[in-house]
Protein backbone atom coordinates (compact mmCIF):
# COMPACT_ATOMS: atom_id res chain seq x y z
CA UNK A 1 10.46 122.16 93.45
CA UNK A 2 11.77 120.29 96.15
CA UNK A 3 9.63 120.18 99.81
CA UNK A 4 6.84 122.16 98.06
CA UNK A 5 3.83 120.18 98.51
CA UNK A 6 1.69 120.15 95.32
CA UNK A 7 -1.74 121.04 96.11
CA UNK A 8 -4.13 119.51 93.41
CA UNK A 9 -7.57 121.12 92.30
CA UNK A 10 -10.50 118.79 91.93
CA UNK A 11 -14.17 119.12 90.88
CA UNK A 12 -16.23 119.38 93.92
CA UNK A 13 -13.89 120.08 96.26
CA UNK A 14 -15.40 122.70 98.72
CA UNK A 15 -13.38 125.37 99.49
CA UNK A 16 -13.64 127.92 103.45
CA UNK A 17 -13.78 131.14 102.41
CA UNK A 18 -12.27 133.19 105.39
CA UNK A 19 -14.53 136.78 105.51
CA UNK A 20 -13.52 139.92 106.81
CA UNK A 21 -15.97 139.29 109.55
CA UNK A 22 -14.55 136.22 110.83
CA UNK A 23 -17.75 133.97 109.40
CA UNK A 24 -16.65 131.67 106.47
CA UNK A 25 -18.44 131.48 103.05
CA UNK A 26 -17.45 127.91 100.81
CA UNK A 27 -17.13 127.65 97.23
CA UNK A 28 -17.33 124.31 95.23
CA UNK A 29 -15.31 123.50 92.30
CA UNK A 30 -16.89 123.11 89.01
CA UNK A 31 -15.50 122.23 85.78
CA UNK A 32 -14.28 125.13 83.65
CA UNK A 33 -12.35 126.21 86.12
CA UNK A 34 -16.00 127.75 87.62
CA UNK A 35 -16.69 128.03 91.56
CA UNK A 36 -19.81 128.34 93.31
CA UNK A 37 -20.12 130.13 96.04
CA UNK A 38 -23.06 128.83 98.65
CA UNK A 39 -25.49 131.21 99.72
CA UNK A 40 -24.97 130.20 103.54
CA UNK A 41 -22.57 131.76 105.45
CA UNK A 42 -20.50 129.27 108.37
CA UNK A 43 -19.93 130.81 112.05
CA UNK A 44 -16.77 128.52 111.69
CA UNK A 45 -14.55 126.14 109.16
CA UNK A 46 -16.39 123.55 110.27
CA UNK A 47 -20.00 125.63 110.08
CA UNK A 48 -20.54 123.89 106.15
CA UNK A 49 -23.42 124.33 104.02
CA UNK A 50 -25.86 121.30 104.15
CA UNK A 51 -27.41 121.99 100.84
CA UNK A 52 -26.38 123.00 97.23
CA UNK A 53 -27.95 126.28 97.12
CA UNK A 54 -25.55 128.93 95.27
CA UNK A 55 -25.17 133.38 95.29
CA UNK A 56 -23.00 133.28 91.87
CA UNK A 57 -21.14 130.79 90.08
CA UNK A 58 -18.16 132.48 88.48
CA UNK A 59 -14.45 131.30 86.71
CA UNK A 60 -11.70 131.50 89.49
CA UNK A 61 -7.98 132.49 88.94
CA UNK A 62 -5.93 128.68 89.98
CA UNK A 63 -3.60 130.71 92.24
CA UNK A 64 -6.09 131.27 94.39
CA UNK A 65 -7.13 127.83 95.13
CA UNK A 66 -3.37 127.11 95.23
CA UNK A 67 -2.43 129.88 97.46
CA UNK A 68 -3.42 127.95 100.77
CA UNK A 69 -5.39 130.69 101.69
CA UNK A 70 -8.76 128.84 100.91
CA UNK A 71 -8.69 125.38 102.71
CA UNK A 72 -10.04 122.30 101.19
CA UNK A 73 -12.98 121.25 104.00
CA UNK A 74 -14.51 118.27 101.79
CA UNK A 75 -15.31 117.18 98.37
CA UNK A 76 -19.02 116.68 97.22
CA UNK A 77 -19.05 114.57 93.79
CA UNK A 78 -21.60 115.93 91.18
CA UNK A 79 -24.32 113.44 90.41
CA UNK A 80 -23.74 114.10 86.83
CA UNK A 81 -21.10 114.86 84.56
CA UNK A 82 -23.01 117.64 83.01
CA UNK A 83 -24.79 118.87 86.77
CA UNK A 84 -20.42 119.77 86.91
CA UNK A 85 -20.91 122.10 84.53
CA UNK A 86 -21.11 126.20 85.40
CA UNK A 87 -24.34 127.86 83.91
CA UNK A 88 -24.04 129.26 80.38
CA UNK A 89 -22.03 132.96 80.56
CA UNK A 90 -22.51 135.38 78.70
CA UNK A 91 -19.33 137.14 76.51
CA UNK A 92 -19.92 140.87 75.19
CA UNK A 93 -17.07 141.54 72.49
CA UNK A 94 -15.58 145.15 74.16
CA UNK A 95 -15.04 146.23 70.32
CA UNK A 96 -18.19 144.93 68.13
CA UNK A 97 -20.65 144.74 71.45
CA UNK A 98 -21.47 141.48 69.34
CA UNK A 99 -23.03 139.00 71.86
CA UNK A 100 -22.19 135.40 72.52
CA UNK A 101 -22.78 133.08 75.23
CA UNK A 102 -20.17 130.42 76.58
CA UNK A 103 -21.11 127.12 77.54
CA UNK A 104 -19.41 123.72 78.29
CA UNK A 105 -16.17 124.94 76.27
CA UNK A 106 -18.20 125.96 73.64
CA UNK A 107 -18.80 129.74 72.33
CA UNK A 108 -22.23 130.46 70.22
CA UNK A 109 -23.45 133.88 68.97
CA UNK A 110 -26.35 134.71 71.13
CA UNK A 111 -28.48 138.23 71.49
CA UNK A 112 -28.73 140.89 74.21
CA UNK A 113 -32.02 139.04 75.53
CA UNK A 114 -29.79 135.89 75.31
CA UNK A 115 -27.91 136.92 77.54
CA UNK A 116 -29.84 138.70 80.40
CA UNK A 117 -29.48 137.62 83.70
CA UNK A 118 -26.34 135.48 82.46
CA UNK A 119 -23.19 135.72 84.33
CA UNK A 120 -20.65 138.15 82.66
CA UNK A 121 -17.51 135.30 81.53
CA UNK A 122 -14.89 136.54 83.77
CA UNK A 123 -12.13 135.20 85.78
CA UNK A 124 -12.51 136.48 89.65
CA UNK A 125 -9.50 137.03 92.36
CA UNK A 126 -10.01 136.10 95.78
CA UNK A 127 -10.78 139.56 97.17
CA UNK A 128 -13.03 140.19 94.16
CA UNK A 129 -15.06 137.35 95.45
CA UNK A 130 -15.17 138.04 98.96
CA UNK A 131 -16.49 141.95 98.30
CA UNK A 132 -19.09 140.02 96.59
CA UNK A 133 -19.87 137.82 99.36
CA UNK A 134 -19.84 140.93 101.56
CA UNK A 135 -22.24 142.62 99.38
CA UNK A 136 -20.00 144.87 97.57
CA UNK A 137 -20.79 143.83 93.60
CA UNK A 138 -19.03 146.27 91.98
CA UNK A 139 -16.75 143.73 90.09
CA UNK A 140 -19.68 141.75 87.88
CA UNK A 141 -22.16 145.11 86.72
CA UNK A 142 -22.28 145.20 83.31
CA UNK A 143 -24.75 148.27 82.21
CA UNK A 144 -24.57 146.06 78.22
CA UNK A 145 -26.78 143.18 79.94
């Protein structure tokens, strides 16, 4: 469309997270269409987190990084191809309750132990994130893990 700017997603750009609060949490893009969200919190847009320390690492739906809503603040290259990865996640099949654990676009059958303390594969909204951030984690239980 014409006059639309097209806003482009790349690995390791960091993302302000505007909170209900008025503090800012950031989120950095990984490949797999994963973002991690820092542990520290920013007074401001500017407040950034100095080191690489993460609460979750989750998938994120595109529109929200395209929305505008989240504003680019810097990118931070990975050191590694592979450090761009997200952490394994783990997949529970809602019909068998088979287990299998996903990993670098790759899907293996795995065990319940496998998969403990794993990430639940999912694919998080904006305001599913930020009730995490606040605290709230009703959106990534799962009582099979």
């Amino acid at each position: 469309m014409r006059g639309e700017k097209r806003i482009r997603i790349k690995i390791g750009d960091v993302y302000a997270i505007p909170l209900p609060n008025g503090k800012y949490a950031f989120g950095r893009i990984f490949k797999d269409g994963g973002i991690g969200i820092y542990k520290y919190i920013g007074e401001n847009i500017e407040d950034i987190p100095k080191v690489e320390e993460y609460q979750f690492i989750v998938g994120i739906y595109e529109y929200v990084l395209k929305s505008g809503d989240w504003t680019v603040v810097e990118n931070r290259p990975f050191k590694s191809d592979g450090e761009a990865f997200p952490p394994p996640f783990c997949i529970i099949d809602s019909i068998s309750g088979e287990y299998s654990i996903y990993q670098k676009g790759e899907i293996r059958s795995a065990t319940k132990s496998e998969c403990e303390g794993l990430e639940v594969a999912a694919v998080w909204a904006d305001n599913h994130i930020i009730d995490r951030i606040m605290g709230d984690d009703k959106w990534h239980r799962d009582d099979k893990i």
